[in-house]
C-alpha atoms as a PDB file:
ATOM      1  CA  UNK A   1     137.122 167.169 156.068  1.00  0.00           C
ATOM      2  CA  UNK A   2     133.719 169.162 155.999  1.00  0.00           C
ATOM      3  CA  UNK A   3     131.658 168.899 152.538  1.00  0.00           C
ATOM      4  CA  UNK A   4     132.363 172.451 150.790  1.00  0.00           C
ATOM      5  CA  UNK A   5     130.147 174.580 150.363  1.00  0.00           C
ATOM      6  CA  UNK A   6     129.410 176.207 146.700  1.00  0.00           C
ATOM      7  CA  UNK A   7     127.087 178.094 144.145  1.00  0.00           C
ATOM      8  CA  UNK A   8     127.212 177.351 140.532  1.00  0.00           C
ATOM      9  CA  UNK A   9     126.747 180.167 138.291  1.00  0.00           C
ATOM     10  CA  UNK A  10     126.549 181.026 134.458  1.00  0.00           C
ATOM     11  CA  UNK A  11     127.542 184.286 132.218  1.00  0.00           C
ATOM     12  CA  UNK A  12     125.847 183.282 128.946  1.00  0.00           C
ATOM     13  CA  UNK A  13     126.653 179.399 129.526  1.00  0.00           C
ATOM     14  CA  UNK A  14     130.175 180.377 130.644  1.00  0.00           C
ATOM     15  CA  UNK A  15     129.994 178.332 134.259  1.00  0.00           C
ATOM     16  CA  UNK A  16     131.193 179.457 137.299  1.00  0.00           C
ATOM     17  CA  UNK A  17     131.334 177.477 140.283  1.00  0.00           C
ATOM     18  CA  UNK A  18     131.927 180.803 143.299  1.00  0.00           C
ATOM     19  CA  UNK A  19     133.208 179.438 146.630  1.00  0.00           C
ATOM     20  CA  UNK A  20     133.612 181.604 149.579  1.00  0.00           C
ATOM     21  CA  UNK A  21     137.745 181.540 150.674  1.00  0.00           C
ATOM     22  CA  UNK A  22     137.029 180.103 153.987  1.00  0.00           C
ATOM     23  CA  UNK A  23     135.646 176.984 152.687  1.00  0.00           C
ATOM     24  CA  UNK A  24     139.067 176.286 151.126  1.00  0.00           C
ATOM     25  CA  UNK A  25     141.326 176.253 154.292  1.00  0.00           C
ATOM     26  CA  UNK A  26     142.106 173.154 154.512  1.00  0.00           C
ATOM     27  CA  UNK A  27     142.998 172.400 150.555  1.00  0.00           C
ATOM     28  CA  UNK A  28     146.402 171.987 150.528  1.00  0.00           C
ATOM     29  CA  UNK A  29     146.618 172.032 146.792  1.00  0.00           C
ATOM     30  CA  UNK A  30     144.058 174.521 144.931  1.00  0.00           C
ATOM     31  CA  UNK A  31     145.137 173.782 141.262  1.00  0.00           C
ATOM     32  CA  UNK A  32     144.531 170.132 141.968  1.00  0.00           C
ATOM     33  CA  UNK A  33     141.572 170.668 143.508  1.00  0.00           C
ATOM     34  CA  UNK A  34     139.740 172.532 140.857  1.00  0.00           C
ATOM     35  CA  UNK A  35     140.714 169.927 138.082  1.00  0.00           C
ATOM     36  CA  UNK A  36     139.104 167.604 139.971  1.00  0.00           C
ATOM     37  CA  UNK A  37     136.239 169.592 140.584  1.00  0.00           C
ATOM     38  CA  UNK A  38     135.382 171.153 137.165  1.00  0.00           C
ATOM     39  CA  UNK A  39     135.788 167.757 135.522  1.00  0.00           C
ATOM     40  CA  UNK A  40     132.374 167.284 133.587  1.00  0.00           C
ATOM     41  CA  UNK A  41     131.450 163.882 134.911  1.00  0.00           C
ATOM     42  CA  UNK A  42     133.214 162.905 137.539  1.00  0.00           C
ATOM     43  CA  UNK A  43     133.229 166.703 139.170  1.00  0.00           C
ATOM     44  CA  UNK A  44     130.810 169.517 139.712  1.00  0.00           C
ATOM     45  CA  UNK A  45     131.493 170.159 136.430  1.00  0.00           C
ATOM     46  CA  UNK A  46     132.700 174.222 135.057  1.00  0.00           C
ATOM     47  CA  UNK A  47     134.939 176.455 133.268  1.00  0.00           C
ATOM     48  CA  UNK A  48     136.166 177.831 136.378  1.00  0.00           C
ATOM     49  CA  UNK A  49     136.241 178.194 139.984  1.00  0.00           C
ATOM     50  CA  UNK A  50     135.556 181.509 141.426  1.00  0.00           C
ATOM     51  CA  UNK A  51     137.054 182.263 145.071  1.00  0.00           C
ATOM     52  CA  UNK A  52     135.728 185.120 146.554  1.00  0.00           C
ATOM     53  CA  UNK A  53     136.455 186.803 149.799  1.00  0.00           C
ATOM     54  CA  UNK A  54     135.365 189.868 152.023  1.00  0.00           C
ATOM     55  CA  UNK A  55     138.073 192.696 152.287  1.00  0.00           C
ATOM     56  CA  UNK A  56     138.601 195.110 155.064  1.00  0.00           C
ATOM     57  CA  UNK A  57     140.100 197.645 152.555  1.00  0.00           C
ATOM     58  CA  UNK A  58     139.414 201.332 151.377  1.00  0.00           C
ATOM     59  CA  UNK A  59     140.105 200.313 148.180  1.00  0.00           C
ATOM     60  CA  UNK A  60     138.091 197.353 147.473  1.00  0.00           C
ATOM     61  CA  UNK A  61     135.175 195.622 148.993  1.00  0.00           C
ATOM     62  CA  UNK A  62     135.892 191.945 147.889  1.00  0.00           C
ATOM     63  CA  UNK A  63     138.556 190.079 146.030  1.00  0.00           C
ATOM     64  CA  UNK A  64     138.374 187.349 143.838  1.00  0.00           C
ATOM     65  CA  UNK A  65     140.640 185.006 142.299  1.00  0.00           C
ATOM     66  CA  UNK A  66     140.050 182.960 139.251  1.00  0.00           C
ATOM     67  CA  UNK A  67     141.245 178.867 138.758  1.00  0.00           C
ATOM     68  CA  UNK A  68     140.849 177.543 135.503  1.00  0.00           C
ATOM     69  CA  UNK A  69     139.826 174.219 135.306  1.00  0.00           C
ATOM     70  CA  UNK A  70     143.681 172.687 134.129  1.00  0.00           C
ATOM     71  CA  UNK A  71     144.577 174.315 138.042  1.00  0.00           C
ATOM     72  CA  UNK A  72     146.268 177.633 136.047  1.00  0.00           C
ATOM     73  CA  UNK A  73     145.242 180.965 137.466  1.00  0.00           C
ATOM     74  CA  UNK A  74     143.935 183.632 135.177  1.00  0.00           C
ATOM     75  CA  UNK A  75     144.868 186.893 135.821  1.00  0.00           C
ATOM     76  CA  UNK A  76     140.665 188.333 135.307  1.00  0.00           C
ATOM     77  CA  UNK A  77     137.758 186.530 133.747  1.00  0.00           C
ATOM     78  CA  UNK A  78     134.834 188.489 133.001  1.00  0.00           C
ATOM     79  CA  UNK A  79     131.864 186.093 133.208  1.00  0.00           C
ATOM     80  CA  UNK A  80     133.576 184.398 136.399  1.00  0.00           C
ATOM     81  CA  UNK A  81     134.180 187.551 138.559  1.00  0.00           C
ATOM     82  CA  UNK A  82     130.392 188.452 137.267  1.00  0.00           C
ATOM     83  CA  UNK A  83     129.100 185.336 138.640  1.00  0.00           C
ATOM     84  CA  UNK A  84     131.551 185.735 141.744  1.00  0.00           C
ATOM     85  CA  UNK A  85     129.494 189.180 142.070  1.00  0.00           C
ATOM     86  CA  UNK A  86     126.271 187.805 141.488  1.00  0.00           C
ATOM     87  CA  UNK A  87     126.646 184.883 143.947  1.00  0.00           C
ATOM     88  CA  UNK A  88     127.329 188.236 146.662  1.00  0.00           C
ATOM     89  CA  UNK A  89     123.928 189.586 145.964  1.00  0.00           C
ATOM     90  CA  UNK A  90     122.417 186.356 145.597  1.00  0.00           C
ATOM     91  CA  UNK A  91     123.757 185.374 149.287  1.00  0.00           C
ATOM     92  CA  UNK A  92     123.271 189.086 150.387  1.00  0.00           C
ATOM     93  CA  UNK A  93     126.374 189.595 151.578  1.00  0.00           C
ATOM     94  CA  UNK A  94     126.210 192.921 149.841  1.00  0.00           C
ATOM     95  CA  UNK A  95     123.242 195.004 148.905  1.00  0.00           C
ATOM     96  CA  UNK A  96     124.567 198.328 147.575  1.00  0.00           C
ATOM     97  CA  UNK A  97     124.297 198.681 143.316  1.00  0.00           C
ATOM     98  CA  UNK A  98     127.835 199.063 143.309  1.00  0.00           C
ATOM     99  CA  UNK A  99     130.618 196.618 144.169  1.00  0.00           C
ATOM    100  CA  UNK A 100     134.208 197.209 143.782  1.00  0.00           C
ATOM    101  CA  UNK A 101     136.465 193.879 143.146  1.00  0.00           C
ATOM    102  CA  UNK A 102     140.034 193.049 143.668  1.00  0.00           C
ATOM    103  CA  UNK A 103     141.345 190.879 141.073  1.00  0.00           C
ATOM    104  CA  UNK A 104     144.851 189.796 139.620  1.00  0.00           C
ATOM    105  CA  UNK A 105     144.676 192.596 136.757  1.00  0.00           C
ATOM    106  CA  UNK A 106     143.020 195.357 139.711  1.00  0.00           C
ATOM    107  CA  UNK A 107     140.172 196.429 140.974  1.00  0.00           C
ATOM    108  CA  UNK A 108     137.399 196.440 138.581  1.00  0.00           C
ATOM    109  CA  UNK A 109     134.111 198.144 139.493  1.00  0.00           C
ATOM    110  CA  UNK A 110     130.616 196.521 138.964  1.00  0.00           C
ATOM    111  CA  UNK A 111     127.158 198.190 138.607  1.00  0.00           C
ATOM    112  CA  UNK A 112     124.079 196.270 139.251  1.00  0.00           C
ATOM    113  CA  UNK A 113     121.430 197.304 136.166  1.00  0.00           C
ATOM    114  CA  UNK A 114     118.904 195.322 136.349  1.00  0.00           C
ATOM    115  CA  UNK A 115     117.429 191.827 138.894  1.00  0.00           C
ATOM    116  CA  UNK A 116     115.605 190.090 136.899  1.00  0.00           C
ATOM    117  CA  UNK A 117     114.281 187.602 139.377  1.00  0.00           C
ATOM    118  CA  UNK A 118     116.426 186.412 142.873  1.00  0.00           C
ATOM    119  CA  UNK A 119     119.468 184.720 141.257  1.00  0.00           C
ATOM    120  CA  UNK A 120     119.287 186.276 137.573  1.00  0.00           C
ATOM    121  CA  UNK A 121     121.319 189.875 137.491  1.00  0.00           C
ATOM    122  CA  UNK A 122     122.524 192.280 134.740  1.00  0.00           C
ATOM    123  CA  UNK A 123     125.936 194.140 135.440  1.00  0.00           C
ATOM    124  CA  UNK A 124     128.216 196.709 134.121  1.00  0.00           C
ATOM    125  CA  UNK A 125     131.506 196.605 134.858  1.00  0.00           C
ATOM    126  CA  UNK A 126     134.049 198.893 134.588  1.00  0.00           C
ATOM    127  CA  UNK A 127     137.290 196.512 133.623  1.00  0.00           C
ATOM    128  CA  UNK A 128     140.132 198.378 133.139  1.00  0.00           C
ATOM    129  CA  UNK A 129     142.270 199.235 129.826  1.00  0.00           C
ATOM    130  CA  UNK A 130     143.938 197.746 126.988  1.00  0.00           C
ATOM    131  CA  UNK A 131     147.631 196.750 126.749  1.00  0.00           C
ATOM    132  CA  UNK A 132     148.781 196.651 123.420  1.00  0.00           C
ATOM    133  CA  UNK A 133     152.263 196.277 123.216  1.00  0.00           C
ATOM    134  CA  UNK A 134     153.922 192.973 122.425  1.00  0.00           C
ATOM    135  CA  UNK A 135     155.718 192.907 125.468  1.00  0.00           C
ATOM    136  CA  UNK A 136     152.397 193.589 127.817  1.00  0.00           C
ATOM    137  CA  UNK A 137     150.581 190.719 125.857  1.00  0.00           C
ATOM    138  CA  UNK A 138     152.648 188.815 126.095  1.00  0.00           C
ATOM    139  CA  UNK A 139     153.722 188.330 122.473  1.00  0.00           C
ATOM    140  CA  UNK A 140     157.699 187.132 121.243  1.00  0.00           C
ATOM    141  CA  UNK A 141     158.231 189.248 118.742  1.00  0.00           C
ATOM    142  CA  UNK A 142     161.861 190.533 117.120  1.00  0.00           C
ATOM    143  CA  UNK A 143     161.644 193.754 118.924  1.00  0.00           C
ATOM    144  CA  UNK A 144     159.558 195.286 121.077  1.00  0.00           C
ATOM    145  CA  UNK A 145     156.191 196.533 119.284  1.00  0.00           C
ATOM    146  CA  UNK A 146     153.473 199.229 120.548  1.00  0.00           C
ATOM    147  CA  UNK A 147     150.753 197.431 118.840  1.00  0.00           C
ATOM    148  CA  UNK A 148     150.504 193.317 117.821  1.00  0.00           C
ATOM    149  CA  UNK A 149     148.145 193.676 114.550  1.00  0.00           C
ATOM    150  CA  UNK A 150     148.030 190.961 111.797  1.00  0.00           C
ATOM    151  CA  UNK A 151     151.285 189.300 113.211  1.00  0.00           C
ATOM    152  CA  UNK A 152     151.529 185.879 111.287  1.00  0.00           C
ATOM    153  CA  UNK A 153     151.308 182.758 113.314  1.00  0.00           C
ATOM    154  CA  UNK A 154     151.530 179.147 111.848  1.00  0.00           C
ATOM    155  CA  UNK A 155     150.046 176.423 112.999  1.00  0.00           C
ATOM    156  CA  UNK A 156     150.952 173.568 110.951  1.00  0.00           C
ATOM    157  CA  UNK A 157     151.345 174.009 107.123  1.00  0.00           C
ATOM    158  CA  UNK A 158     148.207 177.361 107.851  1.00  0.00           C
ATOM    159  CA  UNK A 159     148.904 180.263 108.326  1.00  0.00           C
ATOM    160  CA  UNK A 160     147.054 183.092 110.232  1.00  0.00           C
ATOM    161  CA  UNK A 161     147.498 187.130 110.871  1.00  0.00           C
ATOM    162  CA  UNK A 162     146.895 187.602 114.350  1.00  0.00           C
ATOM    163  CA  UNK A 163     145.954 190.379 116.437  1.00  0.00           C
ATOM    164  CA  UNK A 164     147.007 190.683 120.283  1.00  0.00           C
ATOM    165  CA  UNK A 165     145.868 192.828 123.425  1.00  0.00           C
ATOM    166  CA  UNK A 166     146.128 192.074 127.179  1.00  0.00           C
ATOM    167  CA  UNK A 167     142.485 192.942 128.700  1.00  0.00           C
ATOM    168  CA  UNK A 168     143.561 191.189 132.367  1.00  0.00           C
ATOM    169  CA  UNK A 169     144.166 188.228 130.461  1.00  0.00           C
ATOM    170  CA  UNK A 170     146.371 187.806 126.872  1.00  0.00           C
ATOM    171  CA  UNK A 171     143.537 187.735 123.907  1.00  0.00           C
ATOM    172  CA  UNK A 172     144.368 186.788 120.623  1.00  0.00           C
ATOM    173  CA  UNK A 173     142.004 187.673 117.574  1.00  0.00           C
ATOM    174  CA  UNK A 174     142.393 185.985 113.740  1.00  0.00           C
ATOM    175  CA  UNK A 175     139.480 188.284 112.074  1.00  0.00           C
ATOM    176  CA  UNK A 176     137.874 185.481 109.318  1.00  0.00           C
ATOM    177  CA  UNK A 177     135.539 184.922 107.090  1.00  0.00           C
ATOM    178  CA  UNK A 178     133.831 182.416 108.247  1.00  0.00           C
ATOM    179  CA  UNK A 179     134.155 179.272 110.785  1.00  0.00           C
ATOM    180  CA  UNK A 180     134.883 176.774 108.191  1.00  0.00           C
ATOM    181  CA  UNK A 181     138.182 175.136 109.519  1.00  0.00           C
ATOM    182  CA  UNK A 182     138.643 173.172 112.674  1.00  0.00           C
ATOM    183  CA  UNK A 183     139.075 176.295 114.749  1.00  0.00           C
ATOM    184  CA  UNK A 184     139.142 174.629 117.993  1.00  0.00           C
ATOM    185  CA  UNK A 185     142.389 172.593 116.592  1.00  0.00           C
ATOM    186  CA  UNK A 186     144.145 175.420 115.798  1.00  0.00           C
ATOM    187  CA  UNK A 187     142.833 177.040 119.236  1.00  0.00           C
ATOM    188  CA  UNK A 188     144.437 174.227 121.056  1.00  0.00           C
ATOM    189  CA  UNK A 189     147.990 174.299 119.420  1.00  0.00           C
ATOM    190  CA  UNK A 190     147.674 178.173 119.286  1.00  0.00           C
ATOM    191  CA  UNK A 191     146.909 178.689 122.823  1.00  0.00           C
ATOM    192  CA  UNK A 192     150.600 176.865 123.933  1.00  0.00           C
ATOM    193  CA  UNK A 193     152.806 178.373 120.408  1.00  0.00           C
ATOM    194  CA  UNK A 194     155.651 179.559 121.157  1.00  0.00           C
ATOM    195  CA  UNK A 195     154.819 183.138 120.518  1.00  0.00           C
ATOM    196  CA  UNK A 196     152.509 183.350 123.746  1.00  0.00           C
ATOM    197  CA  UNK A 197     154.924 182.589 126.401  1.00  0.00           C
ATOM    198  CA  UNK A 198     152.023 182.944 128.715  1.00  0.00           C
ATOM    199  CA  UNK A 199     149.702 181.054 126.605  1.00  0.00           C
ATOM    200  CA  UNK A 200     146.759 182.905 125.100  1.00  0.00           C
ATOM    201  CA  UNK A 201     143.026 182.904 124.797  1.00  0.00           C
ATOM    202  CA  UNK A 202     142.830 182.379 121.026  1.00  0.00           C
ATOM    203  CA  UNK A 203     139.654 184.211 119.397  1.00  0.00           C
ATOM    204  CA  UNK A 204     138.172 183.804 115.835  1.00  0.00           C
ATOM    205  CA  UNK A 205     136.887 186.686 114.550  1.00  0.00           C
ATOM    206  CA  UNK A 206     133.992 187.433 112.424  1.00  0.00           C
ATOM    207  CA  UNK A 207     132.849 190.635 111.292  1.00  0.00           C
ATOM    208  CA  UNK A 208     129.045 190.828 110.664  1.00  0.00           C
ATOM    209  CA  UNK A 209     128.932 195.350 110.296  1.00  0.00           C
ATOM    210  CA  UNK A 210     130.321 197.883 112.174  1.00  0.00           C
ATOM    211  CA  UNK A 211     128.409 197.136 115.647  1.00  0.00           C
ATOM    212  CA  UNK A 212     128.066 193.335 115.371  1.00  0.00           C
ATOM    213  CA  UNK A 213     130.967 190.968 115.387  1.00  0.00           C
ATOM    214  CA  UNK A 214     130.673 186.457 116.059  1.00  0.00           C
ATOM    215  CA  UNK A 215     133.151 184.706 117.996  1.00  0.00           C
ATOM    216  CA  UNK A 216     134.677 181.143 118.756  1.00  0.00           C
ATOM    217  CA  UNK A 217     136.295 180.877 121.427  1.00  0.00           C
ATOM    218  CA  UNK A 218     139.485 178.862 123.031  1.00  0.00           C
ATOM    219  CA  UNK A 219     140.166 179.994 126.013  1.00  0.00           C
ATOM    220  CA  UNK A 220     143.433 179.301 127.815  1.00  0.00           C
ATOM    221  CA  UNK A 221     143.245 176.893 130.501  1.00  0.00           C
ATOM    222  CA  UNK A 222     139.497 176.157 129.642  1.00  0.00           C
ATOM    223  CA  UNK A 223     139.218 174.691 126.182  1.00  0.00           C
ATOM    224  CA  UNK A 224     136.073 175.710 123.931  1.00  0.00           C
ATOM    225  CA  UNK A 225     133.673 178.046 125.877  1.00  0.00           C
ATOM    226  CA  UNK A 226     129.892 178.894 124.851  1.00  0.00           C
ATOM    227  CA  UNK A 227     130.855 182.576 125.589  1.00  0.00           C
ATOM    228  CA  UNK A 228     134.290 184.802 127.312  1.00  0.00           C
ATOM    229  CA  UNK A 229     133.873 188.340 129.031  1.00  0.00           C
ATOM    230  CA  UNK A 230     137.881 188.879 128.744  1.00  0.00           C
ATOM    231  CA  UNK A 231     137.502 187.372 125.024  1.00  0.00           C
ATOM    232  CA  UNK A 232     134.523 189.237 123.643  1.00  0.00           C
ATOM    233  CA  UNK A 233     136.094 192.567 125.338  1.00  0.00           C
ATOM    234  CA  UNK A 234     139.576 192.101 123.744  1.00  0.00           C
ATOM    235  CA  UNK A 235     137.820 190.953 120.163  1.00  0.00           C
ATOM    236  CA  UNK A 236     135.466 194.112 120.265  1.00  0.00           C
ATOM    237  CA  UNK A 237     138.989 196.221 120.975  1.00  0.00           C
ATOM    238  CA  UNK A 238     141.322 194.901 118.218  1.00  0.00           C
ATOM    239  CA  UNK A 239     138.371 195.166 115.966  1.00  0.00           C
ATOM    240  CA  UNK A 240     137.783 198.865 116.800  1.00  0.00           C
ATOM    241  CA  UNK A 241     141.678 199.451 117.069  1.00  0.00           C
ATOM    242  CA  UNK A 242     141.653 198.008 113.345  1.00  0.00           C
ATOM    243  CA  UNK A 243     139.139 200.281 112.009  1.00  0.00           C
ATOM    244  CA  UNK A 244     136.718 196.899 111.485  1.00  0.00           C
ATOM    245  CA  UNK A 245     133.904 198.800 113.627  1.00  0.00           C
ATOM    246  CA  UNK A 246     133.686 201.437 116.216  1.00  0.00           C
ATOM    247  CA  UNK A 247     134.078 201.502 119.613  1.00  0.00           C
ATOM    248  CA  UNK A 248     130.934 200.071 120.475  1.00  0.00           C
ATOM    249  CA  UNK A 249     129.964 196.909 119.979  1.00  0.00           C
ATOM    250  CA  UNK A 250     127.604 193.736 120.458  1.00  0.00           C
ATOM    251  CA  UNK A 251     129.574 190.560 120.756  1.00  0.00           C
ATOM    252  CA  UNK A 252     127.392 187.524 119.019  1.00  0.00           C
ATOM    253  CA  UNK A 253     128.902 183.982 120.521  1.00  0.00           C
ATOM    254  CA  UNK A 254     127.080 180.840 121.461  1.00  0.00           C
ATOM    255  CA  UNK A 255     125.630 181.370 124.754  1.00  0.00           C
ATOM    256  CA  UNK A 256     124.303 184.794 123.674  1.00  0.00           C
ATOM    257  CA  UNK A 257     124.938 188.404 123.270  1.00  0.00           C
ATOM    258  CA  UNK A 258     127.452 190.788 125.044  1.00  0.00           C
ATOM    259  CA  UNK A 259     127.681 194.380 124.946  1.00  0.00           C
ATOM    260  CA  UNK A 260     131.284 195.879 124.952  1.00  0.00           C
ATOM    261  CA  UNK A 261     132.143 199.790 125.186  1.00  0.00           C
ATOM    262  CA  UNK A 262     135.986 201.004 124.649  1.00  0.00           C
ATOM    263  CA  UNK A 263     135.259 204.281 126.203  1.00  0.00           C
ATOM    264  CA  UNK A 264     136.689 207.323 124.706  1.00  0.00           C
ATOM    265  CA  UNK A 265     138.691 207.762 128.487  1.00  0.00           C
ATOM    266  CA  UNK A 266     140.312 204.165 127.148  1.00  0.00           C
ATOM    267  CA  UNK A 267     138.138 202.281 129.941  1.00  0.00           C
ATOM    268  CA  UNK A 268     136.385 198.956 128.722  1.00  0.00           C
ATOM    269  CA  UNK A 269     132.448 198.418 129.913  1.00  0.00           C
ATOM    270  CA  UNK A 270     131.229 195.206 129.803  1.00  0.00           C
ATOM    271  CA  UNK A 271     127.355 194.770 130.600  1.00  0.00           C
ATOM    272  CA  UNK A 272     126.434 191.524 130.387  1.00  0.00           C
ATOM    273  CA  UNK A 273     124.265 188.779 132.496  1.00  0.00           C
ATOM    274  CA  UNK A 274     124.928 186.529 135.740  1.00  0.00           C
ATOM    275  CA  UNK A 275     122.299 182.839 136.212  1.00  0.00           C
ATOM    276  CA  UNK A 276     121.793 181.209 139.423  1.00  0.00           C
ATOM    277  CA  UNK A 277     122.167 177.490 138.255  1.00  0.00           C
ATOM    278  CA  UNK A 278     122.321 175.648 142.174  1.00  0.00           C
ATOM    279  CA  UNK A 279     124.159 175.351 145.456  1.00  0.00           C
ATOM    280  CA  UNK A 280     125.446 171.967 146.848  1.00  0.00           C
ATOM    281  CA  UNK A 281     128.103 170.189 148.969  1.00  0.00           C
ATOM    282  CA  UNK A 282     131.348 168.977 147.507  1.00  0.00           C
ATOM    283  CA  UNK A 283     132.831 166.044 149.773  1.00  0.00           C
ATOM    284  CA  UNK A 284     136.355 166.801 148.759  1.00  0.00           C
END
């Protein structure tokens, strides 16, 4: 088999590894292919692979699909389809500003701001709207509701009000204090309860005013993440949707700071960043 060919990119220490779909023909098994390949030490090492392809459609100029590192397939990620972008202009397969992406959740439209240097971009993107109701999420509830806000969810003898929203992928927000528990624990049992039939990206909230919130972050499929686009974008919703800020806000995690708009048309804007990091061969 010929070594593949790939491009490892970051969103705010979020790591992408974006491989063209051609390089993957003769893979017979994708999912097992990308846990081998994001594992940290014996792998390329990632939260994700990025698979992006050239389109001959009016609707959409490439598509991209998004492996999580357990071989699951998210339905959108927004630092990995940034990178997946990113890696386009970085290659030059595309040159205009604008970029239109298929994805799982649809076609999501990206805006290049700013080129810092050849490999190091600034986007907005354009990535769709927020499902609330518990049967969009999903989220098992008695009966169907239009909104999933402070829903209680127990994870051993601890209980926590949880709020849920579909932004591509199912987010799930517990608005705290502070960080004081073993939050990736209860990430890890939440993600798989039985209230998330699809699992969940679980999301600890913490409000610092009304444009400024903090996250940790367990994202399904991925484990403990340095920063989410789908995660900070659902947080800055549920907190708007709760009245904790307004519709504008700057998402505070690890790997730095992302700037989420829930547009008054209902559209969510994420700009945020995309890092060359290196290209190589994986003998597969």
């Amino acid at each position: 088999m010929k070594p593949i060919q790939f491009c490892k990119f970051h969103g705010f220490g979020n790591d992408y590894v974006v491989i063209e779909a051609h390089e993957l023909t003769e893979i017979a098994d994708l999912g097992e292919f990308t846990q081998k390949f994001c594992h940290r030490t014996t792998g390329v090492g990632s939260d994700g692979i990025a698979v992006l392809e050239r389109l001959n459609d009016p609707d959409a100029d490439f598509s991209c699909r998004i492996i999580n590192p357990d071989g699951s397939e998210a339905g959108f990620s927004g630092n990995g389809t940034r990178c997946a972008v990113a890696y386009a202009f970085y290659k030059k397969l595309w040159t205009d500003d604008n970029l239109r992406l298929r994805t799982r959740s649809g076609v999501k439209n990206y805006r290049l701001t700013e080129k810092l240097s050849d490999g190091h971009y600034w986007f907005d993107a354009e990535i769709g709207k927020p499902r609330f109701s518990s049967d969009e999420i999903p989220f098992v509830a008695d009966k169907k509701l239009e909104t999933v806000v402070d829903a209680p969810v127990k994870i051993d003898e601890q209980e926590f009000l949880v709020s849920g929203v579909n932004v591509g992928n199912p987010v799930a927000c517990a608005f705290v204090e502070d960080f004081d528990f073993d939050w990736r624990e209860v990430g890890r049992k939440m993600e798989r309860h039985a209230r998330f039939p699809d699992r969940a990206n679980i999301v600890f909230v913490r409000i610092l005013d009304r444009e400024n919130i903090e996250l940790k972050i367990w994202e399904r499929g991925a484990g403990e993440t340095s920063a989410s686009g789908t995660c900070s974008s659902g947080a800055a919703v549920l907190s708007a949707l709760t009245g904790r800020t307004g519709r504008r806000v700057s998402v505070h995690t690890e790997g730095g700071i992302t700037e989420i708009t829930w547009r008054d048309d209902d559209e969510m804007l994420i700009l945020g960043r995309a890092d060359f990091v290196f290209c190589g061969e994986y003998f597969a």
